[in-house]
C-alpha atoms as a PDB file:
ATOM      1  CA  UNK A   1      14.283  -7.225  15.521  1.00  0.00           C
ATOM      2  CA  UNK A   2      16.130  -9.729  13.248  1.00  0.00           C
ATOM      3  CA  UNK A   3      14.717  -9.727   9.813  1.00  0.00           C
ATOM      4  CA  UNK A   4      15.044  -8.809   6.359  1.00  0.00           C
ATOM      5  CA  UNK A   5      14.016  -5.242   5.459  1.00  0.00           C
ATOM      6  CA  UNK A   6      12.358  -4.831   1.745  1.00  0.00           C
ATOM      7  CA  UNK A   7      12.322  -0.983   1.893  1.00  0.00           C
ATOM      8  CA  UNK A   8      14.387   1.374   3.852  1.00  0.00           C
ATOM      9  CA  UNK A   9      14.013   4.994   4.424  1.00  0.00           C
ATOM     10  CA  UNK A  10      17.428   6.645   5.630  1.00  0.00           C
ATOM     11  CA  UNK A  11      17.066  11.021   6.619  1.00  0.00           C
ATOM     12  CA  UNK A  12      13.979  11.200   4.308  1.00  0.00           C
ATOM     13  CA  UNK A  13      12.647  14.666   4.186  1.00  0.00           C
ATOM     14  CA  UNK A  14       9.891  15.849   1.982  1.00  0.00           C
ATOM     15  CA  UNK A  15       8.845  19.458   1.360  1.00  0.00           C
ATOM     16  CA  UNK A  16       5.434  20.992  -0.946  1.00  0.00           C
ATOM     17  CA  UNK A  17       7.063  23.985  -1.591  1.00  0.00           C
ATOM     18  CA  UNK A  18       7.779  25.506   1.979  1.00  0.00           C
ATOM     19  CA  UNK A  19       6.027  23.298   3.886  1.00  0.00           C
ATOM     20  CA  UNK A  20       8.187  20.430   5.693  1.00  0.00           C
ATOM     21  CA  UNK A  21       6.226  17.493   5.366  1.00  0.00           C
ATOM     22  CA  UNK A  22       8.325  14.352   6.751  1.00  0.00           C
ATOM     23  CA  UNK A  23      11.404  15.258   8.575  1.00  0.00           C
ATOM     24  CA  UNK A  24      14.478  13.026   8.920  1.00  0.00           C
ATOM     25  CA  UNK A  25      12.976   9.670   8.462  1.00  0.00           C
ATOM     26  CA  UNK A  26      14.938   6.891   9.164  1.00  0.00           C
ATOM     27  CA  UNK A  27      12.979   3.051   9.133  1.00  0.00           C
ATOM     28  CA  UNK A  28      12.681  -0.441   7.403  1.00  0.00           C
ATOM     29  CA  UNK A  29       9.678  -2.187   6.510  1.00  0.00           C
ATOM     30  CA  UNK A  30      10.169  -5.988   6.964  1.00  0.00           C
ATOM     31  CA  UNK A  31       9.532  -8.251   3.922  1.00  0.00           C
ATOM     32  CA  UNK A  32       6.514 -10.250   3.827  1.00  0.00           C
ATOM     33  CA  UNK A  33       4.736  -8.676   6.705  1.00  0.00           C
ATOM     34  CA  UNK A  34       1.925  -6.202   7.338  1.00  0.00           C
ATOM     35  CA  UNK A  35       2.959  -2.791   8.060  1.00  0.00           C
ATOM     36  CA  UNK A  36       0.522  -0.332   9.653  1.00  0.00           C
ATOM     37  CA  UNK A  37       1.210   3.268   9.491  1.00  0.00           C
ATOM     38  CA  UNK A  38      -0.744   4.857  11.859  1.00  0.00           C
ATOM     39  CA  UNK A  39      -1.157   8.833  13.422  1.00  0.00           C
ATOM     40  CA  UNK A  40      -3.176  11.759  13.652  1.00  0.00           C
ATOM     41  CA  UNK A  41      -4.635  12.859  10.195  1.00  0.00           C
ATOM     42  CA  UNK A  42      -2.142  15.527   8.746  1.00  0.00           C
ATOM     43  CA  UNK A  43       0.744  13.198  10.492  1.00  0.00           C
ATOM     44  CA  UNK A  44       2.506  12.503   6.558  1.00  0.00           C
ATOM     45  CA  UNK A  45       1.505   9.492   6.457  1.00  0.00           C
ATOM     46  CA  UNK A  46       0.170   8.418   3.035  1.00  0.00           C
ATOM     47  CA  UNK A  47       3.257  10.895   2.224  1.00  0.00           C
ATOM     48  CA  UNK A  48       5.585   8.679   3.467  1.00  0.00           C
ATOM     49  CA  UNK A  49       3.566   5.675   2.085  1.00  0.00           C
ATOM     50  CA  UNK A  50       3.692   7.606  -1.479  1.00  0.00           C
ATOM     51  CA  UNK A  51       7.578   8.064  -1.254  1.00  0.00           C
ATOM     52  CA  UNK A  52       8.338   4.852  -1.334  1.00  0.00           C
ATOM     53  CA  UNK A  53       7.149   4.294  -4.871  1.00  0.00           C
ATOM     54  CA  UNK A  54       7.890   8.107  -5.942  1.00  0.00           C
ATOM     55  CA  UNK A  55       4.218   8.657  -6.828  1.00  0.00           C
ATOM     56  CA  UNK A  56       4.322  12.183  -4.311  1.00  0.00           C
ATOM     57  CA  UNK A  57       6.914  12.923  -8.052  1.00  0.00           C
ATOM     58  CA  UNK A  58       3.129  14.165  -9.376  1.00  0.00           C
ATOM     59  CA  UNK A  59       2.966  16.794  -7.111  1.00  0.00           C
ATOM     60  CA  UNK A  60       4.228  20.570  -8.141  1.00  0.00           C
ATOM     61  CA  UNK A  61       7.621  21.405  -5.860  1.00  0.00           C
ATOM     62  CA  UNK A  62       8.003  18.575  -4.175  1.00  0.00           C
ATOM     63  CA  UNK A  63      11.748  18.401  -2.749  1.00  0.00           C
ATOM     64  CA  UNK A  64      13.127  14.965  -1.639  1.00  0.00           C
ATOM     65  CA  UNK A  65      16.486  14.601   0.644  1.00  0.00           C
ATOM     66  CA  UNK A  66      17.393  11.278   1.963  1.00  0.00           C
ATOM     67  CA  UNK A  67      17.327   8.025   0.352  1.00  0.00           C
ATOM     68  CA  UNK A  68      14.654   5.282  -0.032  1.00  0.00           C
ATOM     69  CA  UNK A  69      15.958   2.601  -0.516  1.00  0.00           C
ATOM     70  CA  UNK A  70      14.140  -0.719  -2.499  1.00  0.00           C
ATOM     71  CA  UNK A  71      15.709  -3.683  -2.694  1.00  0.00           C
ATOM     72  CA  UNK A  72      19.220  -2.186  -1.367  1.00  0.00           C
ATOM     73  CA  UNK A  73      18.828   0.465  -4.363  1.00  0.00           C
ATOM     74  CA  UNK A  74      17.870   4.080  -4.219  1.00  0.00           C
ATOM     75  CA  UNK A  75      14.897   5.130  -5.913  1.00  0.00           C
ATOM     76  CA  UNK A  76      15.716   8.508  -5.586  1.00  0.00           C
ATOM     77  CA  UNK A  77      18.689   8.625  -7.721  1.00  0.00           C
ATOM     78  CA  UNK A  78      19.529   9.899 -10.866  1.00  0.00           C
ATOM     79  CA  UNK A  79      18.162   8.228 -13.686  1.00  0.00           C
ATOM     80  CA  UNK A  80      16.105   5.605 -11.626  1.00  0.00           C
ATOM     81  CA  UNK A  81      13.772   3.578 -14.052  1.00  0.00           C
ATOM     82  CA  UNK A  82      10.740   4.846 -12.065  1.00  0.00           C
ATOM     83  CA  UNK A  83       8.384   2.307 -14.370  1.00  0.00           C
ATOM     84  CA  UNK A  84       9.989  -0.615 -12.725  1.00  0.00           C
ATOM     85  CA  UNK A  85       9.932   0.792  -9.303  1.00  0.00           C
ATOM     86  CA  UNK A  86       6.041   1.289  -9.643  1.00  0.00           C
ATOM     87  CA  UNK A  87       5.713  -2.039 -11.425  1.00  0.00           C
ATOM     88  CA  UNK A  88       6.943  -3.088  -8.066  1.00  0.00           C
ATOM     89  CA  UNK A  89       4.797  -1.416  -5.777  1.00  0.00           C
ATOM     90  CA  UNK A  90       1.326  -1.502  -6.559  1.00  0.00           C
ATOM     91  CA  UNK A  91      -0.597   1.248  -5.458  1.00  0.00           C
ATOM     92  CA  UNK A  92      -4.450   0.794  -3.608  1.00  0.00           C
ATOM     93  CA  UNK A  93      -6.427   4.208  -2.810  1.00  0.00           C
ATOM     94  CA  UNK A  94      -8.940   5.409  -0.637  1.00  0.00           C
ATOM     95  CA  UNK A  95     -11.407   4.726  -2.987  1.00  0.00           C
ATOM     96  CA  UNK A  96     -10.777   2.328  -5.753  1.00  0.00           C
ATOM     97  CA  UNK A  97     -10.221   3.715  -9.750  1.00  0.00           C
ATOM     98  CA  UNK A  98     -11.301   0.810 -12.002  1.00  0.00           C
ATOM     99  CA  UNK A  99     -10.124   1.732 -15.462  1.00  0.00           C
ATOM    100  CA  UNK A 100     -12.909   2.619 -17.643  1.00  0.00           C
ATOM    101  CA  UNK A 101     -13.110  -0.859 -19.568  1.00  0.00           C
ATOM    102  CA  UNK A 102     -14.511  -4.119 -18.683  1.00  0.00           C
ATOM    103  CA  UNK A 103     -13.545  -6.582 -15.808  1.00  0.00           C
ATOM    104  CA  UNK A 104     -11.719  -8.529 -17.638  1.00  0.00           C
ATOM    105  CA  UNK A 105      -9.541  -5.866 -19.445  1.00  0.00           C
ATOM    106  CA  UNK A 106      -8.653  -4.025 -15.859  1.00  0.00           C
ATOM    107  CA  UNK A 107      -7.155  -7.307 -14.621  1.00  0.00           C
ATOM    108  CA  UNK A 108      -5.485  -8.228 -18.298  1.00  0.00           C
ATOM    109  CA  UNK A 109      -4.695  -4.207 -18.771  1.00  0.00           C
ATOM    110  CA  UNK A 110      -0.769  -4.428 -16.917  1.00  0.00           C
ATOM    111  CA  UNK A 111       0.611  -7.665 -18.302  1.00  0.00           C
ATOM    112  CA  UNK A 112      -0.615  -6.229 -22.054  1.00  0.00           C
ATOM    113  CA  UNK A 113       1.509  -3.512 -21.487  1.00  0.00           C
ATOM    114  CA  UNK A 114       4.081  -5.433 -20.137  1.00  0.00           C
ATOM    115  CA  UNK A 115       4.414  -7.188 -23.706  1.00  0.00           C
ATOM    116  CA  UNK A 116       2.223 -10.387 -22.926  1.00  0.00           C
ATOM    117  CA  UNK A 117       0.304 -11.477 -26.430  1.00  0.00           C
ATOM    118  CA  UNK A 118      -0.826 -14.555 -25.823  1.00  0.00           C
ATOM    119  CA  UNK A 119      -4.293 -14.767 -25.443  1.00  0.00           C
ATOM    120  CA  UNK A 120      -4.647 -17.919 -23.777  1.00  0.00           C
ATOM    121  CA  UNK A 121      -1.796 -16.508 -21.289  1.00  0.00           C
ATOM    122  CA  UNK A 122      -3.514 -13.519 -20.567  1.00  0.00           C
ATOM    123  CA  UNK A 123      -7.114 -15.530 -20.054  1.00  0.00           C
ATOM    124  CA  UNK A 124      -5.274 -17.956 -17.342  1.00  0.00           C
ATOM    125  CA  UNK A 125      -3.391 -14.518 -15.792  1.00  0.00           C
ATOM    126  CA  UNK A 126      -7.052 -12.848 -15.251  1.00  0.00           C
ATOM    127  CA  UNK A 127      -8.683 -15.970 -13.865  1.00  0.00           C
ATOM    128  CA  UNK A 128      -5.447 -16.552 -11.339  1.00  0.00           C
ATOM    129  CA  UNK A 129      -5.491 -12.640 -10.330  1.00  0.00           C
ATOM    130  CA  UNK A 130      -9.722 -12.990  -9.794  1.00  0.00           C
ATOM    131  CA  UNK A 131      -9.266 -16.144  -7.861  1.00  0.00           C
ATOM    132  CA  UNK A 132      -6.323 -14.445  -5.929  1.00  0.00           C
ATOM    133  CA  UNK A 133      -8.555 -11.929  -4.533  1.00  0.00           C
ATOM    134  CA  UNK A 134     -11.926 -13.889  -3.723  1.00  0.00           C
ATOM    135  CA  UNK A 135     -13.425 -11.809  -7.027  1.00  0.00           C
ATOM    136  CA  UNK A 136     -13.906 -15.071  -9.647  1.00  0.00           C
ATOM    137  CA  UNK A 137     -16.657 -16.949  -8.757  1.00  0.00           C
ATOM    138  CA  UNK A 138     -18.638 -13.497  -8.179  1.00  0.00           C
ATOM    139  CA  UNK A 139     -17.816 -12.117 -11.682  1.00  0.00           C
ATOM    140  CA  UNK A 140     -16.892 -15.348 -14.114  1.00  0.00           C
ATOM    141  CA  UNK A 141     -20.457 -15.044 -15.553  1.00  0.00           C
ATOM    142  CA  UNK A 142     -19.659 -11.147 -16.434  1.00  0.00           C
ATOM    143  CA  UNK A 143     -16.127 -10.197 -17.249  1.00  0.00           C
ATOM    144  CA  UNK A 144     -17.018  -8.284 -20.051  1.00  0.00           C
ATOM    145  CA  UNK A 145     -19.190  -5.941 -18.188  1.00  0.00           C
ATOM    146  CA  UNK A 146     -18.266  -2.215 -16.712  1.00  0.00           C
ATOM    147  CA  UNK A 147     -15.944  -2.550 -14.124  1.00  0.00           C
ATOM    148  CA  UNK A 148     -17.861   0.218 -13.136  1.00  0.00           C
ATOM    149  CA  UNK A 149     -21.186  -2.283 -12.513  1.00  0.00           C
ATOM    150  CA  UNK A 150     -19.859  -4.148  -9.579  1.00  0.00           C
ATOM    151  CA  UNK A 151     -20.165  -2.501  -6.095  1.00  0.00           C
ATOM    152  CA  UNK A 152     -17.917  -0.284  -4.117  1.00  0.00           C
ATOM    153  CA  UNK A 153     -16.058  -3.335  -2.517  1.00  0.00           C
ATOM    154  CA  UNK A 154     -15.898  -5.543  -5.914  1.00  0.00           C
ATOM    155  CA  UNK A 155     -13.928  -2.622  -7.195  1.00  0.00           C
ATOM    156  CA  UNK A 156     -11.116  -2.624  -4.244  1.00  0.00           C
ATOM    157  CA  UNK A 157     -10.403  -5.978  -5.199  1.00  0.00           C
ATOM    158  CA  UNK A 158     -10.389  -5.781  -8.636  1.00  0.00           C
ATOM    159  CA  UNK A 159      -8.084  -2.970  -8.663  1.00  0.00           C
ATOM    160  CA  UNK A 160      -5.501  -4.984  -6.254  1.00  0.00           C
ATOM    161  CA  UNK A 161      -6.316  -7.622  -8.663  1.00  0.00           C
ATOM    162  CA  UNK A 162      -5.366  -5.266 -11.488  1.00  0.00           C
ATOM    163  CA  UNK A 163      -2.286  -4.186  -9.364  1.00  0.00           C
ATOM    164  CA  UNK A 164      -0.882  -7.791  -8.883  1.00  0.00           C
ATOM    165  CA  UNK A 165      -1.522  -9.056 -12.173  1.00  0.00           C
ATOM    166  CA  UNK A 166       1.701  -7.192 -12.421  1.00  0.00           C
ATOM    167  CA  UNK A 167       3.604  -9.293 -10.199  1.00  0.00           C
ATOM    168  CA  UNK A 168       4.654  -6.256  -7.883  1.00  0.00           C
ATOM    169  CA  UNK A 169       7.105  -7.237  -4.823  1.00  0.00           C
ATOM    170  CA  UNK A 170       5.128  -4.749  -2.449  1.00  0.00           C
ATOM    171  CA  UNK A 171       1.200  -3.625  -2.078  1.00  0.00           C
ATOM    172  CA  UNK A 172       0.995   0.004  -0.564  1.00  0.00           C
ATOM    173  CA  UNK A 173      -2.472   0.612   0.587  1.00  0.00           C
ATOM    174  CA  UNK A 174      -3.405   4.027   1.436  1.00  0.00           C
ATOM    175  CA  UNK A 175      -6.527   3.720   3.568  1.00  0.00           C
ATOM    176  CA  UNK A 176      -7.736   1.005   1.097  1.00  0.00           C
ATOM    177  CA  UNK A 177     -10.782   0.039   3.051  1.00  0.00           C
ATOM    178  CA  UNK A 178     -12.222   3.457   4.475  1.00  0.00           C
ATOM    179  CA  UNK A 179     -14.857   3.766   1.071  1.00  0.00           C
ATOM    180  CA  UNK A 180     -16.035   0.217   2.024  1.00  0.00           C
ATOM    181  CA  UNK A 181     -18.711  -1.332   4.386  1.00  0.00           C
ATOM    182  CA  UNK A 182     -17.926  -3.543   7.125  1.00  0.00           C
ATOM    183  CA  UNK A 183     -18.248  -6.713   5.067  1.00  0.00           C
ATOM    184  CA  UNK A 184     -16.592  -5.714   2.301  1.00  0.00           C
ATOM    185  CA  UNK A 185     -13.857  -4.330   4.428  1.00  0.00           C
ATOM    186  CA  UNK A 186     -13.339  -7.962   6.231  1.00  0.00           C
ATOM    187  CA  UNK A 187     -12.919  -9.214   2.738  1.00  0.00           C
ATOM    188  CA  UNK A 188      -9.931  -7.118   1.734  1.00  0.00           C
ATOM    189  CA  UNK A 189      -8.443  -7.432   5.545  1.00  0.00           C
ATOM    190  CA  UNK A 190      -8.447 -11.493   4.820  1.00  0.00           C
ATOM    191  CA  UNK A 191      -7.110 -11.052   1.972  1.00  0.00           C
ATOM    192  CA  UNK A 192      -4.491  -9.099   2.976  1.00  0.00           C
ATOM    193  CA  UNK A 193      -4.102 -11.603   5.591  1.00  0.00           C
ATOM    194  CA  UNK A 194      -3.273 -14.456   2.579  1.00  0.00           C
ATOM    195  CA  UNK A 195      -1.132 -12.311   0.694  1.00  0.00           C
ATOM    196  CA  UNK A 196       1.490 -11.325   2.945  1.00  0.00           C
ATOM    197  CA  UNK A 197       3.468 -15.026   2.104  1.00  0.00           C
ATOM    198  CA  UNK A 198       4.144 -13.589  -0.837  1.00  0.00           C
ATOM    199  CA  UNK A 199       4.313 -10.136  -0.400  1.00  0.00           C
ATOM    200  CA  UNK A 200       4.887  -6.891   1.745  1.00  0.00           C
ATOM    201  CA  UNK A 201       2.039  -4.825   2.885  1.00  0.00           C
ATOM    202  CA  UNK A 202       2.082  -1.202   4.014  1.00  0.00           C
ATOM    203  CA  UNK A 203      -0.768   0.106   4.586  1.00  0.00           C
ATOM    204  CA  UNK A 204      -1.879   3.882   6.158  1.00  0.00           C
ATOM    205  CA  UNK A 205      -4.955   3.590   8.628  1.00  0.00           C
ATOM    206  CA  UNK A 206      -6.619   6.106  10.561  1.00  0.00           C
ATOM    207  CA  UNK A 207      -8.153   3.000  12.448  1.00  0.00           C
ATOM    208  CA  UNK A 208      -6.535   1.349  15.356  1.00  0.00           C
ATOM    209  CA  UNK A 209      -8.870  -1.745  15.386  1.00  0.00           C
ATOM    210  CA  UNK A 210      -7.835  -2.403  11.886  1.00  0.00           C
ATOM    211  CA  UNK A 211      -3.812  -1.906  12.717  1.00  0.00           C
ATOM    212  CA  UNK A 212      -4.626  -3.658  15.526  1.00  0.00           C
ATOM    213  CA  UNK A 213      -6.413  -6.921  13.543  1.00  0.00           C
ATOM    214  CA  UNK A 214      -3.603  -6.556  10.708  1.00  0.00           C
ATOM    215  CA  UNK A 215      -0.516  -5.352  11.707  1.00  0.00           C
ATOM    216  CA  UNK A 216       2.981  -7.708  12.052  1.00  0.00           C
ATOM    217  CA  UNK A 217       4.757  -4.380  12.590  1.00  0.00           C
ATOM    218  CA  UNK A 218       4.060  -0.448  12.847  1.00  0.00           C
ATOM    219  CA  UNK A 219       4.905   2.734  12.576  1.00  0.00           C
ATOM    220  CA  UNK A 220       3.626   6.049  14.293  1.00  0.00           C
ATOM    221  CA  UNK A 221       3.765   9.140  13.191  1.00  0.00           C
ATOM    222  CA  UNK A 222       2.925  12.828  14.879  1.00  0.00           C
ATOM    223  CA  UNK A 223       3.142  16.123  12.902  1.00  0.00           C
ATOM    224  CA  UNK A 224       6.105  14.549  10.214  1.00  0.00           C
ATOM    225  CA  UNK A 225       8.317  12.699  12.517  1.00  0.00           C
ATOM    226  CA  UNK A 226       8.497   9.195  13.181  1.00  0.00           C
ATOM    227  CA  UNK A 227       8.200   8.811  16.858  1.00  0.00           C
ATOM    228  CA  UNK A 228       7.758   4.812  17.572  1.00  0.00           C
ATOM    229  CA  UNK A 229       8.316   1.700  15.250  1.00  0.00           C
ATOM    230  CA  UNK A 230       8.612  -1.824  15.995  1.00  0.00           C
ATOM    231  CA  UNK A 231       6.029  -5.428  16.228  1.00  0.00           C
ATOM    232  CA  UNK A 232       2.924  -4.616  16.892  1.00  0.00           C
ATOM    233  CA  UNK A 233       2.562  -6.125  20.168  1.00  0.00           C
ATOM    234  CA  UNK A 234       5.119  -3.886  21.386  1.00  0.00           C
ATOM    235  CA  UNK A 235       4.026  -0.663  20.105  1.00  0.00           C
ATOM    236  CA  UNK A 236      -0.118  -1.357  21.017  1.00  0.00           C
ATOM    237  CA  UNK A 237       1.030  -3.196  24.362  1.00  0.00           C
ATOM    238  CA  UNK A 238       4.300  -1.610  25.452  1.00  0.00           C
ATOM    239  CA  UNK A 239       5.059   1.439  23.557  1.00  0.00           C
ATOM    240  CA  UNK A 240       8.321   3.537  24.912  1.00  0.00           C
ATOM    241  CA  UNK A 241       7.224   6.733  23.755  1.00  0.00           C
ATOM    242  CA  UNK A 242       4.799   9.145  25.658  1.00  0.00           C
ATOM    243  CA  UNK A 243       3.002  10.691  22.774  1.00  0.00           C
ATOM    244  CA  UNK A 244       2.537   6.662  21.236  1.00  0.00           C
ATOM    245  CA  UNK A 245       0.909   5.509  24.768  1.00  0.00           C
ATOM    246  CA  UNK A 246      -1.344   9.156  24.641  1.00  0.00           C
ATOM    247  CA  UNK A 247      -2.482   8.105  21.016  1.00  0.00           C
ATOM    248  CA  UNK A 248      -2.960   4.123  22.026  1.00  0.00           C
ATOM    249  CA  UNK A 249      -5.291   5.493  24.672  1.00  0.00           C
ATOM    250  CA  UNK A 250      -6.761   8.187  22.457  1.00  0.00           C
ATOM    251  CA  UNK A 251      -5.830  10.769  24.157  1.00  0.00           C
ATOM    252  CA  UNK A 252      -4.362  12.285  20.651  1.00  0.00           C
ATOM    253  CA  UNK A 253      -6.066  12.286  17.643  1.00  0.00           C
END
């Protein structure tokens, strides 16, 4: 398929110690599409999702062979400026991590750190970032309260909020919707849905409804090897590999 790749893995392997977690990975994520990675649980998958912005770095003997490459440049090599490659890549978990300060100071928190002073900036940055993810006009009357007052849901999108106040490139969400009722989980999917003009979405989902309702492209992955990528269409309606149709039909799991 003819298109621009925005990350590229090329022979990635990843080991915990002795364990060999994703072995010889070679694949490109297309810009400014949705990526699903999908697979049996214990398949590497939020593993591989993690490599791309080195954030697997946090656990004890890790080895990484291979190259990821962002942008045409290897963030695996020496003296990599690993704040810029996860100011980049924002990062959504399985359940969200508000930081323990008010709304309005989780969404203003990055650019602050980033070197942004002006108050009137930083006011217009938090009201764009709420509006961004369908959050404003259910918080504008409370930004100084708790982040940690607003339901389950609220708190998924104020952390991608959070995460693209930053002005990342890519949004990596690592089962970003499993903590979160149906309703709430529609709400992140259509936002996900507006986003990707502007950015590139990889997501890891246990679901195949939801890589099915989301995904441009996807990958599959069985016990740390990639065994199919390509569009979606093609890997949910016409997949090459025997162990991709078995999982389609849920005969694997």
């Amino acid at each position: 398929m003819e298109q621009k790749s925005h990350i590229e893995a090329k022979k990635l392997n990843v080991y915990y110690g002795n364990n060999h977690v994703l072995k010889n990975i070679n694949l490109q994520i297309p810009d400014k599409k949705i990526t699903a990675i999908i697979g049996p649980s214990g398949c590497g998958k939020t593993t591989l999702l993690k490599s791309f912005n080195r954030m697997i770095d946090i656990f004890d003997e890790v080895k990484v062979t291979g190259e990821v490459l962002f942008d045409n440049e290897n963030i695996y090599k020496k003296n990599i400026e690993l704040t810029h490659v996860r100011k980049k890549m924002g990062l959504l978990l399985q359940r969200p991590f508000p930081l323990p300060m008010s709304i309005f100071d989780n969404v203003a928190y990055g650019p602050k750190i980033h070197g942004l002073k002006s108050k009137k900036k930083i006011r217009e940055l938090v009201e764009f970032y709420l509006k961004e993810t369908s959050l404003w006009n259910e918080v504008k009357d409370k930004l100084q309260a708790p982040a940690t007052s607003l339901s389950i849901g609220q708190q998924q999108r104020l952390c991608l909020a959070r995460g693209l106040a930053v002005e990342p490139e890519v949004i990596l969400g690592d089962e970003p919707t499993s903590a979160l009722d149906p309703i709430a989980t529609r709400k992140i999917e259509e936002k996900f849905h507006q986003l990707k003009k502007d950015y590139t979405i990889v997501i890891v989902t246990h679901i195949l409804r939801q890589a099915k309702r989301l995904a441009d492209y996807v990958i599959f992955m069985y016990l740390g090897e990639l065994i199919e990528a390509g569009p979606a269409d093609k890997i949910f309606n016409e997949p090459e590999k025997e162990l991709t149709k078995e999982y389609i039909k849920g005969l694997i799991s």
